[in-house]
C-alpha atoms as a PDB file:
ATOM      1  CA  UNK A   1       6.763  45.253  26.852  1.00  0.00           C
ATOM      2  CA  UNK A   2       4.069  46.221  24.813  1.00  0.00           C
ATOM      3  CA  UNK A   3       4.660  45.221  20.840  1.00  0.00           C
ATOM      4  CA  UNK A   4       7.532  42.907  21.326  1.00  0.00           C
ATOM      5  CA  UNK A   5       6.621  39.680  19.051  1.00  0.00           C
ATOM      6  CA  UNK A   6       7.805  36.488  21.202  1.00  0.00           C
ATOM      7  CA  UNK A   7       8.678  33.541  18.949  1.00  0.00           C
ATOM      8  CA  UNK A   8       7.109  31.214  21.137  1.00  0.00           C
ATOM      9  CA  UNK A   9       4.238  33.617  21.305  1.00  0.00           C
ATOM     10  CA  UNK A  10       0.281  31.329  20.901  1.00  0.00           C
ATOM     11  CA  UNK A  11      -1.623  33.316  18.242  1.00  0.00           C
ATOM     12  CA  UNK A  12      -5.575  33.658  19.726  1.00  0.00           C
ATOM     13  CA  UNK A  13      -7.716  32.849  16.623  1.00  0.00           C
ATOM     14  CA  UNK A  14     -11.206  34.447  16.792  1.00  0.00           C
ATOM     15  CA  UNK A  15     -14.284  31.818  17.135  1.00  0.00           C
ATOM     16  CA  UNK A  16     -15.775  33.932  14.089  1.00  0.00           C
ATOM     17  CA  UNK A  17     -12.866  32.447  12.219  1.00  0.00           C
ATOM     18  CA  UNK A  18     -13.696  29.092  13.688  1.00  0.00           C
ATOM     19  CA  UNK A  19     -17.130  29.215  12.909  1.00  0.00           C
ATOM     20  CA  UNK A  20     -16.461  30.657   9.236  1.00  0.00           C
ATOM     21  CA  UNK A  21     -14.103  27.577   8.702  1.00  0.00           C
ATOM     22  CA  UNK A  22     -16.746  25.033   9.999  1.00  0.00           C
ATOM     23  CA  UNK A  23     -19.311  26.890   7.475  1.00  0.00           C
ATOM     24  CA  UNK A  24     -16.700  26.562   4.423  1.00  0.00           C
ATOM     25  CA  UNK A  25     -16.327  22.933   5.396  1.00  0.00           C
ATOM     26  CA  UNK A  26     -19.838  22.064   5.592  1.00  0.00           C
ATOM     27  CA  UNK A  27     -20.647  23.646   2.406  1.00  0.00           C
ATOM     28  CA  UNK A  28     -17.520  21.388   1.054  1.00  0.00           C
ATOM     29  CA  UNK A  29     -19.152  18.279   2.450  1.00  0.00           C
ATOM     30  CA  UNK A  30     -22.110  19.580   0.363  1.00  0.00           C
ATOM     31  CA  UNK A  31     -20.779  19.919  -2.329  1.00  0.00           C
ATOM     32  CA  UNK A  32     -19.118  16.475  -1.978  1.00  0.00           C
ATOM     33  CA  UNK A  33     -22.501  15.018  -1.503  1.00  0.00           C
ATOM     34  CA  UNK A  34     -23.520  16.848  -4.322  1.00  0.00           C
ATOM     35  CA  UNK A  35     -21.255  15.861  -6.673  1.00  0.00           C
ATOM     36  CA  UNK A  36     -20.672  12.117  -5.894  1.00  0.00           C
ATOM     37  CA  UNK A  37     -24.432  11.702  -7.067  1.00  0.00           C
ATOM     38  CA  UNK A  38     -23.683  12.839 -11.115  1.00  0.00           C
ATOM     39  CA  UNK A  39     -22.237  10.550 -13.318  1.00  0.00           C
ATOM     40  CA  UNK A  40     -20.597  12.316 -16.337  1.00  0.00           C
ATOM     41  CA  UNK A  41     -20.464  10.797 -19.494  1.00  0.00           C
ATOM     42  CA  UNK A  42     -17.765  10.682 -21.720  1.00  0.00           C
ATOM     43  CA  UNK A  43     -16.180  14.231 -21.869  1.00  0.00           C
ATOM     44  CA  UNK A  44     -14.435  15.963 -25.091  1.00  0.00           C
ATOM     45  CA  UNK A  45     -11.431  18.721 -23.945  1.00  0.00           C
ATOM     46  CA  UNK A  46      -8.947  19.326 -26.257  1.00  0.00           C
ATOM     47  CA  UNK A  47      -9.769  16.766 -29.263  1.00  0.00           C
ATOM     48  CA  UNK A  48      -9.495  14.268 -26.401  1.00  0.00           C
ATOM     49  CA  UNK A  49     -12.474  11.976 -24.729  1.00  0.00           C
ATOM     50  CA  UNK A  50     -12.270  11.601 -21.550  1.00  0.00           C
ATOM     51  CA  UNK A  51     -13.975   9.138 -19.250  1.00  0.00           C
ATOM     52  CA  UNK A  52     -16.474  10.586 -16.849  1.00  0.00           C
ATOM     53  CA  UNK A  53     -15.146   8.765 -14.277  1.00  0.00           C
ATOM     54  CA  UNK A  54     -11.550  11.255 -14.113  1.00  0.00           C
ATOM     55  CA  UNK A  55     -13.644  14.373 -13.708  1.00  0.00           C
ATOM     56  CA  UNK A  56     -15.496  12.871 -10.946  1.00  0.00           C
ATOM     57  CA  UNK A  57     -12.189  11.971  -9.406  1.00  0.00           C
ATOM     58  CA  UNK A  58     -10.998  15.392 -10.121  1.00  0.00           C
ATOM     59  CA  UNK A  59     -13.785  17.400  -8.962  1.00  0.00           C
ATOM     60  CA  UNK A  60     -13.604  14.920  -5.321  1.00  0.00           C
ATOM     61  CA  UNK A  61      -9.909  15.518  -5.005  1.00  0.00           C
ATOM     62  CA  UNK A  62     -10.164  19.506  -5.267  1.00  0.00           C
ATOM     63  CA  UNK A  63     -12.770  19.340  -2.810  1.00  0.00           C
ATOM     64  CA  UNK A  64     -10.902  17.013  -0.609  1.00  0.00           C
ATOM     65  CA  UNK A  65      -7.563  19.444  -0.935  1.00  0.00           C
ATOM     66  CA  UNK A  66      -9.462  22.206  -0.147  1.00  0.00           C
ATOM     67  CA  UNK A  67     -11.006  20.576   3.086  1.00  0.00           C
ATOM     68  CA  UNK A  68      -7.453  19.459   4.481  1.00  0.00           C
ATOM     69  CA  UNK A  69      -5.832  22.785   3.665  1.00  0.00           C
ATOM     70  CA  UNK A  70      -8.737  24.246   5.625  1.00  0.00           C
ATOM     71  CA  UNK A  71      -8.197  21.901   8.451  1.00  0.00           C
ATOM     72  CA  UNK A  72      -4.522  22.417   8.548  1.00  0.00           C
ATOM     73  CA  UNK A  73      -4.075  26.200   7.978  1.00  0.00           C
ATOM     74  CA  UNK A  74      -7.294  27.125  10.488  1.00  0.00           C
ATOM     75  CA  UNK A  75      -7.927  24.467  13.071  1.00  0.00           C
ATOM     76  CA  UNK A  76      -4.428  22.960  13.441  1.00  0.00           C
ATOM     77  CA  UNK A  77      -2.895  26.707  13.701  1.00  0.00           C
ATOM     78  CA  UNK A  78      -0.170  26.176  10.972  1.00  0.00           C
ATOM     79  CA  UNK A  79      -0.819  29.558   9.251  1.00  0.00           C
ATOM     80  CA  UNK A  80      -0.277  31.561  12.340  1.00  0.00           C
ATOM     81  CA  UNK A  81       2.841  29.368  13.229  1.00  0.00           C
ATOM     82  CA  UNK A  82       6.532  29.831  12.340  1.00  0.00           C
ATOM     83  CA  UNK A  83       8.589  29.299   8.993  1.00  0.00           C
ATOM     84  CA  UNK A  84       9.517  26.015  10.219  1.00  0.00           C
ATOM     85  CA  UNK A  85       6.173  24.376  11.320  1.00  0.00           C
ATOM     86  CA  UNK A  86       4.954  25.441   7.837  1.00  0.00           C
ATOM     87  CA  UNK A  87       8.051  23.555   6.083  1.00  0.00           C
ATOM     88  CA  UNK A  88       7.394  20.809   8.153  1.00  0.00           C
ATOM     89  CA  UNK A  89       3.968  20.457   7.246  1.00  0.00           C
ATOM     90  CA  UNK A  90       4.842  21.130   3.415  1.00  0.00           C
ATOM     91  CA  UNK A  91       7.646  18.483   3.593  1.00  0.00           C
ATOM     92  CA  UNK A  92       5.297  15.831   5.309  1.00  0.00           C
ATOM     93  CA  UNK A  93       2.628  15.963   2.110  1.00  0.00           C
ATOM     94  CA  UNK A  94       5.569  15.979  -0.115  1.00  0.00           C
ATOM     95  CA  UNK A  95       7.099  12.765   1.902  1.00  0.00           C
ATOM     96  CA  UNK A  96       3.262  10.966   1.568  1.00  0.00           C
ATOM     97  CA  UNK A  97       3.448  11.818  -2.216  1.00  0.00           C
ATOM     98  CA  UNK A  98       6.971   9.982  -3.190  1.00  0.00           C
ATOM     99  CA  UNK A  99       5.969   7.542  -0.695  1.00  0.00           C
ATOM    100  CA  UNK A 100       2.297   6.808  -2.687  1.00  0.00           C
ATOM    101  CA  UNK A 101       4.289   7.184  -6.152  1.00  0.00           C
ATOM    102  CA  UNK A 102       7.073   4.760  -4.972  1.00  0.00           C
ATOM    103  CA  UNK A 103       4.368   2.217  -3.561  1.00  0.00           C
ATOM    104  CA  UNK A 104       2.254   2.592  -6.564  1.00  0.00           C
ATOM    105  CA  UNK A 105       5.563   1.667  -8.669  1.00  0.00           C
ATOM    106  CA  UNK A 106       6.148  -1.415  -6.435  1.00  0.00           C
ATOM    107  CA  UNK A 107       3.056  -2.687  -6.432  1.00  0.00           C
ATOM    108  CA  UNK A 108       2.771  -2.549 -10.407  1.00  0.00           C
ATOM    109  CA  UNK A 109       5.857  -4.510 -11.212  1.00  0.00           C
ATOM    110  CA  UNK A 110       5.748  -8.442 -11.686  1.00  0.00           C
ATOM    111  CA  UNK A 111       8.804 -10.548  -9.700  1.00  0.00           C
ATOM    112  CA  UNK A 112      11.157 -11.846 -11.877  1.00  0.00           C
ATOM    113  CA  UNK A 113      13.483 -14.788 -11.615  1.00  0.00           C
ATOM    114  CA  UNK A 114      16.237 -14.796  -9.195  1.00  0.00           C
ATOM    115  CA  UNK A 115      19.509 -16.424  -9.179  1.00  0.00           C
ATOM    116  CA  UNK A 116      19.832 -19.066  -6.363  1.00  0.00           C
ATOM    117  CA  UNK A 117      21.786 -21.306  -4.479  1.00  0.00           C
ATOM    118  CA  UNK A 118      21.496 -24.457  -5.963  1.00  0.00           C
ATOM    119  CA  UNK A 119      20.222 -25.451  -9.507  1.00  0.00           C
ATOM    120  CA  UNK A 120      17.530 -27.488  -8.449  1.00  0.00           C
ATOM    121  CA  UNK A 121      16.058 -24.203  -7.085  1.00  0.00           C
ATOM    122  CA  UNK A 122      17.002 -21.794  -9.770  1.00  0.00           C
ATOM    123  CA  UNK A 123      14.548 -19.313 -10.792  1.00  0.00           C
ATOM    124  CA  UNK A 124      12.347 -18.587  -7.530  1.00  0.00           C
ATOM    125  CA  UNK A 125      10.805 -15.441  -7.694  1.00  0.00           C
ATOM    126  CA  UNK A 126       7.541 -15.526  -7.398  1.00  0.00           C
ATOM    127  CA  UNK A 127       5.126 -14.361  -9.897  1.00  0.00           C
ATOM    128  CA  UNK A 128       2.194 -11.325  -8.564  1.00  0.00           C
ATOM    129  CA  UNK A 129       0.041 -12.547 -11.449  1.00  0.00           C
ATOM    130  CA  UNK A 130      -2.544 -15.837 -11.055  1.00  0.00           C
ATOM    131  CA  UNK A 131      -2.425 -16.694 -14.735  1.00  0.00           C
ATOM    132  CA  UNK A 132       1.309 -16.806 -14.551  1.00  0.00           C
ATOM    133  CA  UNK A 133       1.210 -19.078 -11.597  1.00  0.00           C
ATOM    134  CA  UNK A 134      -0.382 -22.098 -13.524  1.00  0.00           C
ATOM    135  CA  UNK A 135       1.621 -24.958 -15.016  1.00  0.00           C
ATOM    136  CA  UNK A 136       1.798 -25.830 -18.705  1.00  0.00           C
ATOM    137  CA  UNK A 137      -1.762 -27.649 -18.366  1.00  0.00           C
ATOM    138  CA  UNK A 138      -3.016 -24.732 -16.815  1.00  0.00           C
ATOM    139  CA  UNK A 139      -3.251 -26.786 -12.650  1.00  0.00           C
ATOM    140  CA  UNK A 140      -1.999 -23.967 -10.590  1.00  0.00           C
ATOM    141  CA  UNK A 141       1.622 -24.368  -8.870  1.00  0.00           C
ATOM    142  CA  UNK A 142       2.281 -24.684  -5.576  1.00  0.00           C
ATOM    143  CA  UNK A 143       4.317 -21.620  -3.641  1.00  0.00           C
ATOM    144  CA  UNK A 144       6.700 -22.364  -1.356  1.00  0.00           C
ATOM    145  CA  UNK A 145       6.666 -20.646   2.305  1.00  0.00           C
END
C-alpha cells in the first residue's frame, strides 16, 4: 500500500544529513579546543563577580549538550523514532541527573555517631574528614574493618 505509515517502519536518513552532523560536530570539537585555551578573569554580570573559571565551565557544558543532543537525535535515530523511544531517552538524562544530585548530596555529608550494641562501642560512625579522625593530641585513630 502506498502511503500507509507502519509503526515499526526504519526511517532512511540521508548521508547529507550524516555528513552535515559530522561537520556540526567537528566544528563543536573546535570550538571546544578553542575555548579550553582562554582563561577569563574575574567577570562582573549583574553587580555580581564571577570567577572565570564558571564561564569556562559554562561555555564547555553548552558545547558538550549540544554534541550529545547531536549524537542522540541524528546518529542514534531518536528524532525519527516513536513517542516512546523519545520519553525513554528524556527519562534516562533525567534518571542520570537525580542520580548525580543524590550522589553529590551523599558524598558531601560527614557520618555521624550511631547508636550501638554495647557501650563500650557506642558512637561508631566513622568520620569522612582526616582532621576529625585525629585524637586529642592530634596522633590519628585507628578505623576498625
Amino acid at each position: 500500500m502506498k502511503g500507509t505509515h507502519h509503526q515499526g517502519a526504519h526511517h532512511i536518513v540521508p548521508p547529507l544529513t550524516y555528513v552535515k552532523t559530522l561537520a556540526a560536530l567537528l566544528a563543536l570539537m573546535g570550538l571546544t579546543i578553542y575555548f579550553g585555551g582562554i582563561v577569563f578573569g574575574p567577570q562582573h554580570l549583574f553587580g555580581l563577580t564571577i570567577d572565570g573559571s564558571y564561564l569556562n565551565n559554562g561555555i564547555a557544558m553548552l558545547i558538550a549538550v549540544t554534541k550529545a543532543f547531536l549524537v542522540i537525535t541524528i546518529f542514534m535515530g531518536v528524532k525519527y523514532a516513536s513517542s516512546l523511544v523519545k520519553l525513554w531517552a528524556m527519562m534516562g538524562f533525567i534518571w542520570l541527573t537525580l542520580i548525580f544530585i543524590i550522589l553529590n548530596d551523599y558524598g558531601t555529608r560527614k557520618y555521624e555517631p550511631v547508636p550501638s550494641w554495647t557501650k563500650e562501642d557506642a558512637g561508631t560512625g566513622m568520620n569522612r574528614t582526616m582532621e576529625s579522625n585525629k585524637d586529642m593530641d592530634g596522633r590519628m585513630l585507628r578505623s576498625r574493618p
